[in-house]
Protein backbone atom coordinates (compact mmCIF):
# COMPACT_ATOMS: atom_id res chain seq x y z
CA UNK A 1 -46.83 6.73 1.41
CA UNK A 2 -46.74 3.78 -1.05
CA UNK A 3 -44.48 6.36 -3.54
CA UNK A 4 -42.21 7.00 -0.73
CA UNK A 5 -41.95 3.20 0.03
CA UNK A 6 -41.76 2.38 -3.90
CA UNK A 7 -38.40 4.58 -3.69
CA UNK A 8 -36.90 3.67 -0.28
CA UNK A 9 -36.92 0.49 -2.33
CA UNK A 10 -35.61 1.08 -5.47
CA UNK A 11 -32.84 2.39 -4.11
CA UNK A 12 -31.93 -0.42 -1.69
CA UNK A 13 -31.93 -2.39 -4.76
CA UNK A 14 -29.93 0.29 -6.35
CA UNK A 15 -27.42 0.21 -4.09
CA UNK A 16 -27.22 -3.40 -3.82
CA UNK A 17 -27.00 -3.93 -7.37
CA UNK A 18 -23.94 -1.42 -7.36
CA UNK A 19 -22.60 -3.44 -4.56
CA UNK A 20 -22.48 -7.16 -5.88
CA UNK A 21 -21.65 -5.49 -9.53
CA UNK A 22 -18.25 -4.11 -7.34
CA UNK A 23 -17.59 -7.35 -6.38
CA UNK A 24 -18.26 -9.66 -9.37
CA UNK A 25 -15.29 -7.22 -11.47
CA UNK A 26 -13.26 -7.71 -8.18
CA UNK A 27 -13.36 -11.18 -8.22
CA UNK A 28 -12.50 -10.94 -12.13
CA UNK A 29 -9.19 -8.94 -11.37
CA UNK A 30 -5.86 -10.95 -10.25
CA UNK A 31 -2.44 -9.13 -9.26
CA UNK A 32 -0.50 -10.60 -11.63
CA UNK A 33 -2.74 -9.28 -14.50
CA UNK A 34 -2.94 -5.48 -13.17
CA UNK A 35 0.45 -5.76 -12.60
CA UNK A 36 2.08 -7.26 -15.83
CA UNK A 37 4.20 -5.34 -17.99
CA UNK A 38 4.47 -2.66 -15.35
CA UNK A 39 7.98 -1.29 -15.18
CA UNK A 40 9.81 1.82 -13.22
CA UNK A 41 11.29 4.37 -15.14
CA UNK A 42 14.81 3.28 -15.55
CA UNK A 43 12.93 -0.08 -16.99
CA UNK A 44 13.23 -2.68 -13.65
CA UNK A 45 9.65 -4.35 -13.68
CA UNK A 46 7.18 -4.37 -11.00
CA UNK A 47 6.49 -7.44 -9.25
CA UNK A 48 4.15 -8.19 -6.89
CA UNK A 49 4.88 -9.99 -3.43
CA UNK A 50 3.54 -13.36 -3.07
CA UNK A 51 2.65 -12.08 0.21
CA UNK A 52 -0.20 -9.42 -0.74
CA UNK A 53 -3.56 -9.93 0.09
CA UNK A 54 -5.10 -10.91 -3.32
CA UNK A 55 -8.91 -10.40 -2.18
CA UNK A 56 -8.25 -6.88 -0.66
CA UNK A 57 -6.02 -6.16 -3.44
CA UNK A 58 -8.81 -6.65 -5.82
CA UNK A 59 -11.44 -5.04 -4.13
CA UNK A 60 -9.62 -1.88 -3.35
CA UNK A 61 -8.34 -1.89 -7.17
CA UNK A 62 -11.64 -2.55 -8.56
CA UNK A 63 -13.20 0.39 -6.27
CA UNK A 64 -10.15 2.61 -7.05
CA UNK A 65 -8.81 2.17 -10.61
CA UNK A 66 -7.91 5.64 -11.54
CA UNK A 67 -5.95 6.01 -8.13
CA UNK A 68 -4.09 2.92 -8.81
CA UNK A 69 -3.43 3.54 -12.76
CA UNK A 70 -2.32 7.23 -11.56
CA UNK A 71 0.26 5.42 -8.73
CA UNK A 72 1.52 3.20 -11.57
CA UNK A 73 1.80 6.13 -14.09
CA UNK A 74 4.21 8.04 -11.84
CA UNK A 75 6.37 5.30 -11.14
CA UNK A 76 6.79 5.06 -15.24
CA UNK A 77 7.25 8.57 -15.74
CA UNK A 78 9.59 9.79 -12.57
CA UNK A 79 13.25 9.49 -12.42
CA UNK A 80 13.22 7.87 -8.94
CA UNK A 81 16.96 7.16 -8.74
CA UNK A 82 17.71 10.57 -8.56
CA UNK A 83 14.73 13.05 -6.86
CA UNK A 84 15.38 14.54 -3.72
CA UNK A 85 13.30 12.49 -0.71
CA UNK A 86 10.36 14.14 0.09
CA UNK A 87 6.45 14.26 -0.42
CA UNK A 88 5.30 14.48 -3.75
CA UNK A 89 1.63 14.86 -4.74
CA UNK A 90 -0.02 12.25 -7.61
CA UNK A 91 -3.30 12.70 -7.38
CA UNK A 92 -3.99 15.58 -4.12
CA UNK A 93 -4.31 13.85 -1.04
CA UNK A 94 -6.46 10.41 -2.58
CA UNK A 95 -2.38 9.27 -3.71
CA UNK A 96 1.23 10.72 -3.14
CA UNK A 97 4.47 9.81 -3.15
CA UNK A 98 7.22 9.57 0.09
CA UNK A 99 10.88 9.35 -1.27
CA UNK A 100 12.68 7.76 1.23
CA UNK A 101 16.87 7.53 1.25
CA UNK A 102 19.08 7.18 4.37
CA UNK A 103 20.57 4.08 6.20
CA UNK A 104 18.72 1.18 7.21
CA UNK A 105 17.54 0.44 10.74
CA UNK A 106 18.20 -2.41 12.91
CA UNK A 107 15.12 -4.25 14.69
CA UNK A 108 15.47 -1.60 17.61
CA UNK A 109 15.79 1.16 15.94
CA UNK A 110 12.75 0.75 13.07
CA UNK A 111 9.14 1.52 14.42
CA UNK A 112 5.90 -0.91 14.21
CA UNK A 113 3.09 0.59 12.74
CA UNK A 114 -0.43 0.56 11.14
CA UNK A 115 -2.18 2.88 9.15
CA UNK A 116 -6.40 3.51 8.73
CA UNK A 117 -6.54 5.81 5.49
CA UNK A 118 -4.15 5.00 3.12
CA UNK A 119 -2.43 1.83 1.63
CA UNK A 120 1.25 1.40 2.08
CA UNK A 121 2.58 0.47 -2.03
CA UNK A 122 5.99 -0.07 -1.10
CA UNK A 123 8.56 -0.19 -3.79
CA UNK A 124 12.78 -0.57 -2.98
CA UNK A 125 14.74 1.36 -5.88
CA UNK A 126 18.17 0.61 -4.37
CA UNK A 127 19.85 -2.17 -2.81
CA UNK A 128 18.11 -4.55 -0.68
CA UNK A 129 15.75 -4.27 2.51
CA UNK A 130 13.70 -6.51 4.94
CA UNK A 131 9.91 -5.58 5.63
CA UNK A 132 8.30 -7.22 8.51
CA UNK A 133 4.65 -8.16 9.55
CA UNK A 134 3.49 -8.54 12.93
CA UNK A 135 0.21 -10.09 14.05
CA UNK A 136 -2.45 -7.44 15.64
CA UNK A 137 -3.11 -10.01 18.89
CA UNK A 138 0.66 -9.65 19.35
CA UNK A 139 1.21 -5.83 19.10
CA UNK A 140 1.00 -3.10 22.30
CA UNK A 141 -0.22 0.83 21.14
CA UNK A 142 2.95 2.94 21.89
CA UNK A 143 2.07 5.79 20.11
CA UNK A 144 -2.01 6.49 20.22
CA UNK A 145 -3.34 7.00 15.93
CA UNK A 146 -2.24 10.74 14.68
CA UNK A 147 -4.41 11.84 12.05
CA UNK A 148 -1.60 14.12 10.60
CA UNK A 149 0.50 11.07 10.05
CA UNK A 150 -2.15 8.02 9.60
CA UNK A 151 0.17 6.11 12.06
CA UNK A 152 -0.54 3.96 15.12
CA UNK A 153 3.16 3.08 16.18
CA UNK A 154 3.53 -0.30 18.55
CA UNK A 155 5.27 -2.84 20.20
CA UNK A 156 4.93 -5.91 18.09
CA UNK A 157 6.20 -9.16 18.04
CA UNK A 158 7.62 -10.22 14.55
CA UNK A 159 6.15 -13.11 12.47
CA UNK A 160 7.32 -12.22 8.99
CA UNK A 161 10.17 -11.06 7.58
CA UNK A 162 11.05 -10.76 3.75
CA UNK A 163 13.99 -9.69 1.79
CA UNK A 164 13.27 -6.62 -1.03
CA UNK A 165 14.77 -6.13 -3.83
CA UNK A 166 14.18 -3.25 -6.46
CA UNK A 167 10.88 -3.43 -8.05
CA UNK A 168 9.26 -6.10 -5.57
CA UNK A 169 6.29 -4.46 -4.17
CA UNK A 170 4.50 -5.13 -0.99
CA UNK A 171 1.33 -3.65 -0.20
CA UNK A 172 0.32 -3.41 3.53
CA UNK A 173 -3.81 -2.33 4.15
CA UNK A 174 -4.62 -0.38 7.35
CA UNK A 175 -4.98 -2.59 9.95
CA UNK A 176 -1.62 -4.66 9.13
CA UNK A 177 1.07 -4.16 11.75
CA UNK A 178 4.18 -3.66 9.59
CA UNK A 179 8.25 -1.85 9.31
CA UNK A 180 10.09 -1.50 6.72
CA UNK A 181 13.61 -0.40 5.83
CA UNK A 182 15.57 -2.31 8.02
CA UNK A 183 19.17 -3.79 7.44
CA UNK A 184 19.61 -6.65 4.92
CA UNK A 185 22.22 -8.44 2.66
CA UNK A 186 25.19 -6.11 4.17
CA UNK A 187 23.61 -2.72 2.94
CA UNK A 188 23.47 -0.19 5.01
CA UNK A 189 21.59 2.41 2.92
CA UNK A 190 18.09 2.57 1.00
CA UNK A 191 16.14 3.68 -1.13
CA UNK A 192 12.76 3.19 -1.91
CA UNK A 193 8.77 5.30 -2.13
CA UNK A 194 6.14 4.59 -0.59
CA UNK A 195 2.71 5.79 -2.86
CA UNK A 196 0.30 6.10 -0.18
CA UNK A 197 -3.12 5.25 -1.81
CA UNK A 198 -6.45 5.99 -0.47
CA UNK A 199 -8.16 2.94 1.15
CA UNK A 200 -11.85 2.48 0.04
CA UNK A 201 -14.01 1.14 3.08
């Protein structure tokens, strides 16, 4: 009995120890470091959005780094400007990529929605775009959460909207009420790929 208690204790500590260690490195990264010097292949830099979440940011890069450096790696390495839109596979299902090319929507036309498994690392390649965030209190379930997909689609009313450029990335978690690709600065086509990264609860 004592041996069995001795244990059940150890590993509490065990796992707590793991836990705080997860979160002291977390607290140690920034965006702006894990994101200097990146660049897409044809050489435009990555920036970050003043926008993203720096605490989730860190915690889901800190729990995640080979996910992340893998996401990063194919945007280097792949010829974006020119691959057929489509699915593309990084690292199985834990990260992929969705090419995306077509016109932009209006307001009406471009769907609210929210994701529970995967991070949205949204990068334009082409022309320019508005994203928009909505607050959860304000949106109304449309379409119920399809597993297939990872999307709850809403009504929503806006609160944010920001112009994107190539390279400036936004990063939406599950749980934030977003669209994206809508008409901006007189273009009515885009380009841009989503890497869908695996959230870490």
């Amino acid at each position: 009995m004592k041996r069995s208690l001795h244990l059940l204790v150890l590993s509490v500590l065990v796992i707590l120890f793991a836990h705080s260690d997860v979160n002291a490195q977390a607290k140690k990264i920034t965006v702006e470091q894990v994101f200097k010097n990146k660049k897409l292949a044809n050489g435009i830099p990555l920036i970050p959005d003043a926008s993203i979440d720096k605490t989730a940011f860190a915690k889901q890069y800190t729990a995640n780094k080979a996910l992340w450096d893998k996401a990063f790696a194919y945007l280097n390495k792949t010829n974006l400007d020119t691959i057929a839109p489509g699915k593309y596979p990084i690292a199985g299902d834990s990260v992929y990529a969705v090419v995306i090319a077509g016109p932009t929507k209006t307001p009406e036309q471009a769907k609210w929605e929210s994701h529970l498994k995967y991070i949205d690392f949204q990068c334009v390649l082409k022309n320019a775009e508005a994203m928009q965030t909505a607050p959860m209190s304000t949106a109304t379930i449309t379409n119920p959460y399809d597993a297939k997909t990872d999307n709850v689609n809403y009504n929503a009313t806006m609160e944010i909207s920001r112009l994107v450029t190539p390279g400036n990335i936004l990063l939406f978690f599950p749980g934030t009420v977003h669209r994206a690709g809508l008409k901006a600065g007189g273009y009515d086509t885009e380009r841009r790929v989503v890497i869908k990264i695996m959230f870490s609860n």
